[in-house]
N, C-alpha and C. Protein backbone atom coordinates (compact mmCIF):
# COMPACT_ATOMS: atom_id res chain seq x y z
N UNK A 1 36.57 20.60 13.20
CA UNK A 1 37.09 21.95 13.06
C UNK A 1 38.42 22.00 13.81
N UNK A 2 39.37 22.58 12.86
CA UNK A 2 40.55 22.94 14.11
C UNK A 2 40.71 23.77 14.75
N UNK A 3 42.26 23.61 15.39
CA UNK A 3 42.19 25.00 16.50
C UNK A 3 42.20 26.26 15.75
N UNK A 4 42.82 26.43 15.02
CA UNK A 4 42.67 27.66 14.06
C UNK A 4 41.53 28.08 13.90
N UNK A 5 40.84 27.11 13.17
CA UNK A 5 39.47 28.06 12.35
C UNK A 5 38.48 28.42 13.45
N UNK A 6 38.80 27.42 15.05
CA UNK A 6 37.92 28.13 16.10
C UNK A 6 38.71 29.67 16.54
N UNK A 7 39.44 29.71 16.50
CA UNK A 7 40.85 30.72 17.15
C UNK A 7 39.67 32.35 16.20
N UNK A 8 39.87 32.01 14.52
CA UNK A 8 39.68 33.03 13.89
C UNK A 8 37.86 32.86 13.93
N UNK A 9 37.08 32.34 14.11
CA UNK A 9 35.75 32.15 14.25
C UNK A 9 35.37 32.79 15.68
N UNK A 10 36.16 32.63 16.57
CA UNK A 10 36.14 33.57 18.00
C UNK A 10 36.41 34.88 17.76
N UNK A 11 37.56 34.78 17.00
CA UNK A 11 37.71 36.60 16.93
C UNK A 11 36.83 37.10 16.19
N UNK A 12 36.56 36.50 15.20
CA UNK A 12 35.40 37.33 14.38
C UNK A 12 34.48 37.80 15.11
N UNK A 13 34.02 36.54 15.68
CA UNK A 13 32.16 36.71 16.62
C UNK A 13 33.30 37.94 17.17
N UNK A 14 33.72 37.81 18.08
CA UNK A 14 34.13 39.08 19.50
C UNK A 14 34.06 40.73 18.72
N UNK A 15 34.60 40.74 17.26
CA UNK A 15 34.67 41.91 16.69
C UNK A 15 33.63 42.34 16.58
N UNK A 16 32.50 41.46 16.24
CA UNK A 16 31.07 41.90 15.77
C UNK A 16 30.79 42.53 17.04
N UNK A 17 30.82 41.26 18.17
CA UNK A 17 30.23 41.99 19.59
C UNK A 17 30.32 43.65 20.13
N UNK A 18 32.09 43.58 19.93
CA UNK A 18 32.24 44.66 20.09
C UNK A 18 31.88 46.17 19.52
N UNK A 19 31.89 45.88 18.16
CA UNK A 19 31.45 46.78 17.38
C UNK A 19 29.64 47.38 18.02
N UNK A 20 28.92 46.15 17.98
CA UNK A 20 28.07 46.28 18.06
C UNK A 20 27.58 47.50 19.45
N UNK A 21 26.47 48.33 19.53
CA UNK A 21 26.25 49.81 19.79
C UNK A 21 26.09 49.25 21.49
N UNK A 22 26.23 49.95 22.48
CA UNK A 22 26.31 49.48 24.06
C UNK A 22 24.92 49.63 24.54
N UNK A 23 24.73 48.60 25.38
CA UNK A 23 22.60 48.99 25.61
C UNK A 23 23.07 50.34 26.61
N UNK A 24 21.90 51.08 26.47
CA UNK A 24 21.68 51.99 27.77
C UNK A 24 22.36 51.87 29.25
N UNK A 25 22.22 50.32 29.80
CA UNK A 25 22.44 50.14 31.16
C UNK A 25 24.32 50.04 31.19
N UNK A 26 24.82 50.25 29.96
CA UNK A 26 26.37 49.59 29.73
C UNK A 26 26.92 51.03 29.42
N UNK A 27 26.36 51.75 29.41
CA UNK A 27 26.69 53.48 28.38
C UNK A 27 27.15 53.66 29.83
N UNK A 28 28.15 55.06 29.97
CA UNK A 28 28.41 56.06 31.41
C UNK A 28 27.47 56.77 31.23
N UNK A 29 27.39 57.43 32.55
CA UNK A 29 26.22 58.48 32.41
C UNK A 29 26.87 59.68 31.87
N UNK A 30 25.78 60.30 31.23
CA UNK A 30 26.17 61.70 30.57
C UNK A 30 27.10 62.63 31.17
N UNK A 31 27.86 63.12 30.33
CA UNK A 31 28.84 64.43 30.67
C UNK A 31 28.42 65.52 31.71
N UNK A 32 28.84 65.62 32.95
CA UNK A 32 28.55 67.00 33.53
C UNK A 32 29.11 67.89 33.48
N UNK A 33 28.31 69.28 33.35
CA UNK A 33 29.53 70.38 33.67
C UNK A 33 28.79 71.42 34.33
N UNK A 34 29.34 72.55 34.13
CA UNK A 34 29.18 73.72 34.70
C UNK A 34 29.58 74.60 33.80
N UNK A 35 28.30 76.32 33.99
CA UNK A 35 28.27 77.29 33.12
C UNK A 35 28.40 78.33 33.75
N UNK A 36 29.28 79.82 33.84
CA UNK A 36 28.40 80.73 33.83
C UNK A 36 27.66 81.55 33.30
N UNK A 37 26.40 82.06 34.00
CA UNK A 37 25.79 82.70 32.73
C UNK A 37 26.04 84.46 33.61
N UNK A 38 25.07 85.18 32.44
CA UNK A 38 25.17 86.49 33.14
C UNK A 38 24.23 87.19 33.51
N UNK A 39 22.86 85.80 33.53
CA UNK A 39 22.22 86.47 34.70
C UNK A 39 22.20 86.28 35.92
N UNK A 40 23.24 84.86 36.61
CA UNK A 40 23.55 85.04 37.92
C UNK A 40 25.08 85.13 38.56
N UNK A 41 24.92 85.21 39.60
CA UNK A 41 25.99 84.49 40.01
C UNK A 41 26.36 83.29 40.34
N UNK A 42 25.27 82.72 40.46
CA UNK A 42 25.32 81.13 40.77
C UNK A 42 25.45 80.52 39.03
N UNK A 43 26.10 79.41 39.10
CA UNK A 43 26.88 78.69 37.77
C UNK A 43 25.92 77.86 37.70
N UNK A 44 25.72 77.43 36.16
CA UNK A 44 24.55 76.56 35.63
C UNK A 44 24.67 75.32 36.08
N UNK A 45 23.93 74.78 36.24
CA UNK A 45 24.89 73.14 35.98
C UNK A 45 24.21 72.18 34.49
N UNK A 46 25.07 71.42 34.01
CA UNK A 46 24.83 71.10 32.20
C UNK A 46 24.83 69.59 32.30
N UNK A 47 24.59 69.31 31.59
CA UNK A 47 25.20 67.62 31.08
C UNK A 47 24.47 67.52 29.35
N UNK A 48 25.33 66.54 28.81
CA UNK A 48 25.40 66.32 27.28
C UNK A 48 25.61 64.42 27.32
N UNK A 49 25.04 64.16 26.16
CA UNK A 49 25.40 62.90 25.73
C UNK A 49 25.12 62.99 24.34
N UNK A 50 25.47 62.01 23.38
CA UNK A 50 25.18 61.25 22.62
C UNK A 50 23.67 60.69 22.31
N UNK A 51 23.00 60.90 21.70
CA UNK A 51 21.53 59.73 22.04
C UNK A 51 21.73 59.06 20.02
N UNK A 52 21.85 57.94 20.41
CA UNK A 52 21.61 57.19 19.29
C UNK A 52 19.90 56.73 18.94
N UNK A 53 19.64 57.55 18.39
CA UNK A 53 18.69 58.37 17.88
C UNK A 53 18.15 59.69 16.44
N UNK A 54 17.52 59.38 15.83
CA UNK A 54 17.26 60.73 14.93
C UNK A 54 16.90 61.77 15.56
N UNK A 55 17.24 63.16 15.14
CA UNK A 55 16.94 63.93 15.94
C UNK A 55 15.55 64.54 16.07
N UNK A 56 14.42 64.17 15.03
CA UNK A 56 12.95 64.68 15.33
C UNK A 56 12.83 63.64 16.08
N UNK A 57 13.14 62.50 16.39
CA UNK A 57 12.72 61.35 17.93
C UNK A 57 12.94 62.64 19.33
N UNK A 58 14.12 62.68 19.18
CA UNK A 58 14.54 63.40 20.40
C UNK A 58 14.14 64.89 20.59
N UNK A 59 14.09 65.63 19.54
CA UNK A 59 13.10 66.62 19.82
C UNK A 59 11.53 66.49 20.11
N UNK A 60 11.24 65.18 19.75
CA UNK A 60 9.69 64.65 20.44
C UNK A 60 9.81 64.47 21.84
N UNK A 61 10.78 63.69 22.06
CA UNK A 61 10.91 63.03 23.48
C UNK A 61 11.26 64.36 24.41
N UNK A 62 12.42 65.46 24.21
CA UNK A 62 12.37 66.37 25.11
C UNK A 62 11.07 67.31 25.04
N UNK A 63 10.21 67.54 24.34
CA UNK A 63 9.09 68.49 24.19
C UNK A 63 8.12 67.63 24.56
N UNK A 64 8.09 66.19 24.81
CA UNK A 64 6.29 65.60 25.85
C UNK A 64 6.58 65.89 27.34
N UNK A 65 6.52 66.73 27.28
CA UNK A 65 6.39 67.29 28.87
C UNK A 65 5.97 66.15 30.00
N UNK A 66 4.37 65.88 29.50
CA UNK A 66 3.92 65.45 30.10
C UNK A 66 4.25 63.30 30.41
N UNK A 67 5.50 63.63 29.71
CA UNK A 67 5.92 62.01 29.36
C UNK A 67 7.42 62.03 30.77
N UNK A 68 7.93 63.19 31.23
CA UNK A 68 9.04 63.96 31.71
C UNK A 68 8.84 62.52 33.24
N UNK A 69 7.54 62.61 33.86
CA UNK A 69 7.83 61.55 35.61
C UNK A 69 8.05 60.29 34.82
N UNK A 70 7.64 59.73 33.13
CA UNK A 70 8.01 57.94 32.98
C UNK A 70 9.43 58.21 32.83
N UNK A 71 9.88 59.24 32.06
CA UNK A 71 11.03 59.19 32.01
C UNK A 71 12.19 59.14 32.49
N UNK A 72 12.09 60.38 33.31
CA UNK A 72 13.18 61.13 34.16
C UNK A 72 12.82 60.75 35.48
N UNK A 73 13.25 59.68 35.92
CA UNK A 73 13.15 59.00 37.38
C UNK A 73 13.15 59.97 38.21
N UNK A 74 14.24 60.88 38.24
CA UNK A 74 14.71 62.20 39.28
C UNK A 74 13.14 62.93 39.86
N UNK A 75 12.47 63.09 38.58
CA UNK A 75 11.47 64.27 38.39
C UNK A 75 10.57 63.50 39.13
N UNK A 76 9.33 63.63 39.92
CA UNK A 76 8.17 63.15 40.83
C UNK A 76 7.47 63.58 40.46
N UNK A 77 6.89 64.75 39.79
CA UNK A 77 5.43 65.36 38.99
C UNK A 77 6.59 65.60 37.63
N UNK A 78 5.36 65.53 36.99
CA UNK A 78 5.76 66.58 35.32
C UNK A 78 4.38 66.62 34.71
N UNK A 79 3.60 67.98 34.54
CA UNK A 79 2.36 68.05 34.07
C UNK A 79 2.19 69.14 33.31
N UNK A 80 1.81 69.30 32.08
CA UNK A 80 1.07 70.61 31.24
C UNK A 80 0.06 70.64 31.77
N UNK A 81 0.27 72.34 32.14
CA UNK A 81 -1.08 72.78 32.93
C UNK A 81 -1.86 73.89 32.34
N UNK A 82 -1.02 74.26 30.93
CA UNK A 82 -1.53 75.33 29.98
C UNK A 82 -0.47 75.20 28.92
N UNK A 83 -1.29 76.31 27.97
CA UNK A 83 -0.41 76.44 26.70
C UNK A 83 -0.95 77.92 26.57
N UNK A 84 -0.17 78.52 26.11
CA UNK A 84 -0.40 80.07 25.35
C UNK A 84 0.56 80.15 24.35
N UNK A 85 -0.61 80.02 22.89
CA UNK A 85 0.22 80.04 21.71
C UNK A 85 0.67 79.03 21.49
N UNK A 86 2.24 79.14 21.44
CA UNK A 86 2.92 77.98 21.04
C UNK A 86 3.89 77.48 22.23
N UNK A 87 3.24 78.72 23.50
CA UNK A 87 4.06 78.11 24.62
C UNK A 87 3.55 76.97 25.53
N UNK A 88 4.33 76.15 26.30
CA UNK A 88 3.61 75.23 27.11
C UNK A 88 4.32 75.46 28.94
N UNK A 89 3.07 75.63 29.26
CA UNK A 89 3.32 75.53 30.53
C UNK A 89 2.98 74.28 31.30
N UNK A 90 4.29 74.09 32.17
CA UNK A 90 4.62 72.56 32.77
C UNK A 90 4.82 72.58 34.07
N UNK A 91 4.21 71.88 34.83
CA UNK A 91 4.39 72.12 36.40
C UNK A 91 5.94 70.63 37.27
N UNK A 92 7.01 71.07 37.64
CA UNK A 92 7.69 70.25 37.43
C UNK A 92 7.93 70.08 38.84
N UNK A 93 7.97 68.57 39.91
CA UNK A 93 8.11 68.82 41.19
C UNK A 93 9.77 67.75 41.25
N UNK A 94 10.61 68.19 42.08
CA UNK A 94 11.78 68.14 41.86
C UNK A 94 12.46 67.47 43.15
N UNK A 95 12.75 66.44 43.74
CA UNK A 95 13.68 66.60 45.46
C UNK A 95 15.18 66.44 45.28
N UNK A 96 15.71 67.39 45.64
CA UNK A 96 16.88 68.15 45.73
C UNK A 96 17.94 67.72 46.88
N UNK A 97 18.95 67.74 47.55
CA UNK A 97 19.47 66.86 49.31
C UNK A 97 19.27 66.52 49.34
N UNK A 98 18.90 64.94 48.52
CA UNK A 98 18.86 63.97 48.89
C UNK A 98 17.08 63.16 49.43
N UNK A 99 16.50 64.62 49.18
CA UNK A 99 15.28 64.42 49.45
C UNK A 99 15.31 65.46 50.85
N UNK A 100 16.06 66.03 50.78
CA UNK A 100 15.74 66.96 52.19
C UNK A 100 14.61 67.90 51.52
N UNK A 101 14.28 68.44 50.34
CA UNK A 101 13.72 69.81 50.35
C UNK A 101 13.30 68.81 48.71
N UNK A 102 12.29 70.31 48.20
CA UNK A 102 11.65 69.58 47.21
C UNK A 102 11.80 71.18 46.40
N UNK A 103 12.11 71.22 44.89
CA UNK A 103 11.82 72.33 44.31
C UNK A 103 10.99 72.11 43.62
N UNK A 104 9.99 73.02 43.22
CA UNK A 104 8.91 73.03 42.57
C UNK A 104 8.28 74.13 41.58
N UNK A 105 8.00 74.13 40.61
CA UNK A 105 8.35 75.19 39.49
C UNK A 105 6.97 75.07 38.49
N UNK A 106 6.55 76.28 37.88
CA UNK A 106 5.81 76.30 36.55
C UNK A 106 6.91 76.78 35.75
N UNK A 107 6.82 76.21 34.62
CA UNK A 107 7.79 76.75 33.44
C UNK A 107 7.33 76.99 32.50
N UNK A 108 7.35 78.34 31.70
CA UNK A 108 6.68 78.42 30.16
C UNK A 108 7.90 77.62 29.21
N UNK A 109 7.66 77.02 28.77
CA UNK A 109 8.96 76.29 27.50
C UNK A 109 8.48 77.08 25.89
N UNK A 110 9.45 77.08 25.66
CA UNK A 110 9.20 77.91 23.96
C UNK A 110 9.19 76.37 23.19
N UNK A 111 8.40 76.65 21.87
CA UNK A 111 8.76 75.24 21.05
C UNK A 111 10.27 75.56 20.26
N UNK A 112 10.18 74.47 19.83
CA UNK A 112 11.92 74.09 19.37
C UNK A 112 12.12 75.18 18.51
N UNK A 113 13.06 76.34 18.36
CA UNK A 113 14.03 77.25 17.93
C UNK A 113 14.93 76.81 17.16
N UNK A 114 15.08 77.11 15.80
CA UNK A 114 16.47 76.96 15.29
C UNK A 114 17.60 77.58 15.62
N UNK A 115 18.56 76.95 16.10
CA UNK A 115 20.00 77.45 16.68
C UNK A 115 20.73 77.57 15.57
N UNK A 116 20.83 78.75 14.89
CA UNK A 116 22.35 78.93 13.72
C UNK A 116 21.69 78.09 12.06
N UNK A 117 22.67 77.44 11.47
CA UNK A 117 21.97 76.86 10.21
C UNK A 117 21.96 75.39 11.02
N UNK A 118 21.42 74.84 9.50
CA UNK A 118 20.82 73.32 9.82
C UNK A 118 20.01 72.56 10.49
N UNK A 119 20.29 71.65 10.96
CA UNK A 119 18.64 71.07 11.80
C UNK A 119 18.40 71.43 13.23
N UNK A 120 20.42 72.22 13.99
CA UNK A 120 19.97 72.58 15.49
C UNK A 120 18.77 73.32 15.86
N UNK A 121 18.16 72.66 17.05
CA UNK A 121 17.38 73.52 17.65
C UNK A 121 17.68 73.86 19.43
N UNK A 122 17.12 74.79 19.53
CA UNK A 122 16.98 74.98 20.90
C UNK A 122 15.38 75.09 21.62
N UNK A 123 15.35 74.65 22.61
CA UNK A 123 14.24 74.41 23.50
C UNK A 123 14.48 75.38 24.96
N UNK A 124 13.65 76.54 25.04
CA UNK A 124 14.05 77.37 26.90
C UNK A 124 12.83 77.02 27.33
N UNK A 125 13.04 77.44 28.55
CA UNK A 125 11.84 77.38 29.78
C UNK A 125 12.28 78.71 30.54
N UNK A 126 11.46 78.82 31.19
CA UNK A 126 11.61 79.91 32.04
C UNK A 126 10.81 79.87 33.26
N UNK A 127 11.12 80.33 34.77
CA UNK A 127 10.26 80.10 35.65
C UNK A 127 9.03 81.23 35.20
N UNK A 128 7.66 80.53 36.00
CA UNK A 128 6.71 81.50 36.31
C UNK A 128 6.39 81.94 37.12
N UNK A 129 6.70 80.87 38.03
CA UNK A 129 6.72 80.71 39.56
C UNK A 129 6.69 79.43 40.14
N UNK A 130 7.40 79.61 41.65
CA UNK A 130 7.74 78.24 42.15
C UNK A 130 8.49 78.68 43.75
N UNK A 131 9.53 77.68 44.44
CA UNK A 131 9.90 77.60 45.31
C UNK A 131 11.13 78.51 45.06
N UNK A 132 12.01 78.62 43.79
CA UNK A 132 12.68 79.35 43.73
C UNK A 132 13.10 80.89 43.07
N UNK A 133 13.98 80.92 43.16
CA UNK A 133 14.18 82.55 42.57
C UNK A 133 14.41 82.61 41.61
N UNK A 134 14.62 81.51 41.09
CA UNK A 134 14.98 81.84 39.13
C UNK A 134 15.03 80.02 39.10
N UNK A 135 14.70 79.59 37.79
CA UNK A 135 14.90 78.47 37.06
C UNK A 135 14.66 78.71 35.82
N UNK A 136 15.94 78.73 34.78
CA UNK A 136 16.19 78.46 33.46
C UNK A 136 16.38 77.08 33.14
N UNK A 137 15.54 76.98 31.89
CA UNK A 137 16.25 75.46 31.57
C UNK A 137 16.32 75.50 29.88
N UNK A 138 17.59 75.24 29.50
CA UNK A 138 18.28 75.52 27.63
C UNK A 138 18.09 73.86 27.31
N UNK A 139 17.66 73.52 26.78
CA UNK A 139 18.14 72.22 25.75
C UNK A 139 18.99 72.50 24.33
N UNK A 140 19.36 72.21 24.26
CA UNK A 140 20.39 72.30 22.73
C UNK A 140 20.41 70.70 22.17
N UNK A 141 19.43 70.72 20.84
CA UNK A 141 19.44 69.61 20.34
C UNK A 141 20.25 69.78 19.03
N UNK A 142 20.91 68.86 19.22
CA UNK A 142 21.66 69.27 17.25
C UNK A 142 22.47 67.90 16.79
N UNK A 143 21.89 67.78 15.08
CA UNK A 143 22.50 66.71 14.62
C UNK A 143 23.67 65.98 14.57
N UNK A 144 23.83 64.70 14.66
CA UNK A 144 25.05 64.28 14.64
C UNK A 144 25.17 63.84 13.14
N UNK A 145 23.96 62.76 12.89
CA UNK A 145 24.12 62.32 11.40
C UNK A 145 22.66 61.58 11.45
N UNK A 146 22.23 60.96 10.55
CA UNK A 146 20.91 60.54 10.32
C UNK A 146 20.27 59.74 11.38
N UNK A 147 21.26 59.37 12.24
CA UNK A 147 20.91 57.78 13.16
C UNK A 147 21.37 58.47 14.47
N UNK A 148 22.02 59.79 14.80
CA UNK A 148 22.39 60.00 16.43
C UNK A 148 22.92 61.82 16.22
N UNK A 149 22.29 61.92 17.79
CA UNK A 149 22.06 63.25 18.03
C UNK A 149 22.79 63.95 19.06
N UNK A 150 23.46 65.18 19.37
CA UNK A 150 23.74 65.33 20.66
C UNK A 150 22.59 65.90 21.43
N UNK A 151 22.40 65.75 22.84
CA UNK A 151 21.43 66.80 23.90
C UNK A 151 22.47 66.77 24.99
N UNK A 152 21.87 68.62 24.76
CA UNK A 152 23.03 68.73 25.96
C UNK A 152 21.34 70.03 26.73
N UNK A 153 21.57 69.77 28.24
CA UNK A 153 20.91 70.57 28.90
C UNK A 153 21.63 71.35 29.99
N UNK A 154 20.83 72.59 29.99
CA UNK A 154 21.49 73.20 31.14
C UNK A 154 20.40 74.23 31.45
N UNK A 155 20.93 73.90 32.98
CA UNK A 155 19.52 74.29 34.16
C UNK A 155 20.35 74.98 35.41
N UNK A 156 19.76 76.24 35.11
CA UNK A 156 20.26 77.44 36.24
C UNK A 156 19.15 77.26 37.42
N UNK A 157 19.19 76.95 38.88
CA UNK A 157 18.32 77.17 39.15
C UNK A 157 19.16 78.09 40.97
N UNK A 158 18.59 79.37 41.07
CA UNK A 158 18.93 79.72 42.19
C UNK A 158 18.17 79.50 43.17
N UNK A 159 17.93 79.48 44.57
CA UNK A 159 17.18 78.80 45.47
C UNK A 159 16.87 79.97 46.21
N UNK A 160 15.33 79.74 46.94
CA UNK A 160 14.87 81.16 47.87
C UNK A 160 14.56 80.35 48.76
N UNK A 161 15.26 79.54 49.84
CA UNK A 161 15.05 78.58 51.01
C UNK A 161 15.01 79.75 51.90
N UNK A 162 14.82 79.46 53.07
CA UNK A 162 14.91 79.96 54.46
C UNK A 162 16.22 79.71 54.70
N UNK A 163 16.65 78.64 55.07
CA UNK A 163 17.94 78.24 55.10
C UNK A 163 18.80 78.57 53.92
N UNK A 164 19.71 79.76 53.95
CA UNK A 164 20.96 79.88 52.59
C UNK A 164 21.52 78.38 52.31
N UNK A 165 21.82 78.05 51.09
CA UNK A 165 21.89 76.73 50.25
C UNK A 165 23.43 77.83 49.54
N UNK A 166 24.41 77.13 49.55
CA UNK A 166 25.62 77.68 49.31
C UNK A 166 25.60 77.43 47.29
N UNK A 167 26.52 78.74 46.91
CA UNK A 167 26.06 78.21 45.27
C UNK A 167 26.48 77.32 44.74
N UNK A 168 27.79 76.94 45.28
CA UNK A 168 28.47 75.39 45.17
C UNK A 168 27.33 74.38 44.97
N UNK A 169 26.41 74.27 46.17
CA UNK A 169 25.67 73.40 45.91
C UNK A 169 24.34 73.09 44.94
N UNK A 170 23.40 74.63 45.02
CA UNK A 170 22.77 74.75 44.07
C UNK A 170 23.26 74.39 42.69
N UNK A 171 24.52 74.78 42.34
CA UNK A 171 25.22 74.41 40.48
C UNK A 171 25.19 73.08 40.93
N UNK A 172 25.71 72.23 41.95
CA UNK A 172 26.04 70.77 41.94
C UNK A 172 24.38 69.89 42.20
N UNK A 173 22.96 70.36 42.54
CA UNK A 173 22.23 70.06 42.17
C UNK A 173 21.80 70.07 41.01
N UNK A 174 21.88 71.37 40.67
CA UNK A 174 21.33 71.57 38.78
C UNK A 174 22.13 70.89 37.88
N UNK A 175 23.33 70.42 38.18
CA UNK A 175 24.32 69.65 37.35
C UNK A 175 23.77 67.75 37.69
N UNK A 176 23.08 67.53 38.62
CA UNK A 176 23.29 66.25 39.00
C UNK A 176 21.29 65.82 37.88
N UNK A 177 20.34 66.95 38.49
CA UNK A 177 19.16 67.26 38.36
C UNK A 177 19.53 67.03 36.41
N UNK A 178 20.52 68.01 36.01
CA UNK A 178 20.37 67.77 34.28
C UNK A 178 20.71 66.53 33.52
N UNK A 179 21.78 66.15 34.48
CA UNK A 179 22.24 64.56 34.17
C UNK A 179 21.60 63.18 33.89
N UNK A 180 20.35 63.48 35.41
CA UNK A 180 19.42 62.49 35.17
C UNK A 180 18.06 62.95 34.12
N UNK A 181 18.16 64.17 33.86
CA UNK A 181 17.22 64.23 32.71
C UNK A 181 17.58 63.77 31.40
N UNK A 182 18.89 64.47 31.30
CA UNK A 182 19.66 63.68 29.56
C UNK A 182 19.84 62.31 29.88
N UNK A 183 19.77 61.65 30.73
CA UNK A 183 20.10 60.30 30.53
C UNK A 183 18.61 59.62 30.86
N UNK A 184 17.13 59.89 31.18
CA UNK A 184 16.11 59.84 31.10
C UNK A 184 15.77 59.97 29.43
N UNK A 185 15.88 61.11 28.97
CA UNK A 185 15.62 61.45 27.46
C UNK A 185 16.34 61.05 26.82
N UNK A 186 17.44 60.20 26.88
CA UNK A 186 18.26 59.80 25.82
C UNK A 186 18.04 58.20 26.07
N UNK A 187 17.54 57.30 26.98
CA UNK A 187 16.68 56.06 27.31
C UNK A 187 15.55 55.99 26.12
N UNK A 188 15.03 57.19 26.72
CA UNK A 188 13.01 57.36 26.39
C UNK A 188 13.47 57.10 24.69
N UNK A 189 14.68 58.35 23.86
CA UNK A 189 14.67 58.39 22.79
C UNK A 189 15.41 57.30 21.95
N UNK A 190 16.19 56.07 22.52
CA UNK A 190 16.36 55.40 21.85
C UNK A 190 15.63 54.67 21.93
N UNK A 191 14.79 54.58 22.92
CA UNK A 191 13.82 52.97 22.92
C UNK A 191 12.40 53.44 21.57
N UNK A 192 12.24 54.64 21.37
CA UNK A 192 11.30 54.94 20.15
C UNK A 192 11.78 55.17 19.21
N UNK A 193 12.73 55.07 18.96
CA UNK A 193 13.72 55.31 17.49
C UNK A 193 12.84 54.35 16.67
């Protein structure tokens, strides 16, 4: 073989490589941001990715509750502890500073909602009770194309410590807390694709 046909036999292979889709451990972690909403004053905190994935995978994978501690490393409990109707209640235990403090929550979750036309859905929770004063949590699942989906989450959570927790930090927990969930559920949902 000559130098050539190795020259263009290298580039080829490298194009394929590249082309080819990035594993999980090679991806950045999901988009963070920040919301406000208008039921607090404290700002949501969000994150979004990509999950290469169909989107009834990933609407499976965010609705097994009880699948939430293999997944979502962050999370230390995740348990259905009821259902009413079509709601599910989930007991979710959370450490927050680093592990200084722990939040801890029941949430009723609604099942998946259609958002607008087409296949979006939305997924809420709502506190029932817990350590804090409010915890919302929105999923927004919506199609990309047959093979990949966006999830984007966002989780308000205000804090009832003894010690005041500044809102800076509460949004920069709930932003760090949603990050490792979309990037938990977007793992869980490509590895069952």
């Amino acid at each position: 073989m000559n130098r050539k046909s190795l020259l263009v036999g290298v580039f080829i292979a490298l194009t394929f490589v590249g082309a080819a889709p990035a594993s999980a451990a090679d991806r950045p972690d999901p988009e963070r941001y920040e919301s406000q909403t208008p039921v607090s004053e404290v700002k949501a905190g969000g994150s979004r990715d990509t999950v290469h994935a169909p989107i009834d995978v990933v609407r499976h994978i965010v609705t097994d509750f009880d699948g939430y501690s293999a997944y979502i490393k962050r999370f230390e409990k995740a348990k259905v502890i009821g259902r009413h109707g079509d709601k599910t209640d989930v007991y979710l235990q959370v450490p927050i500073m680093k592990g200084a403090a722990k939040v801890w929550a029941v949430i009723r979750f609604d099942p998946p909602r259609p958002n607008g036309t087409g296949d979006d859905v939305v997924v809420t929770g709502k506190l029932l009770k817990g350590n804090v004063k409010r915890l919302d949590a929105r999923y927004h699942i919506s199609k990309i194309d047959d093979q990949n989906t966006k999830l984007d989450l966002q989780l308000l959570i205000v804090p009832d410590f003894v010690i005041p927790v500044p809102n800076r930090l509460a949004t920069s927990e709930a932003s760090y807390a949603a990050s490792r969930a979309v990037l938990g559920l977007r793992n869980a949902s490509e590895q069952h694709r």
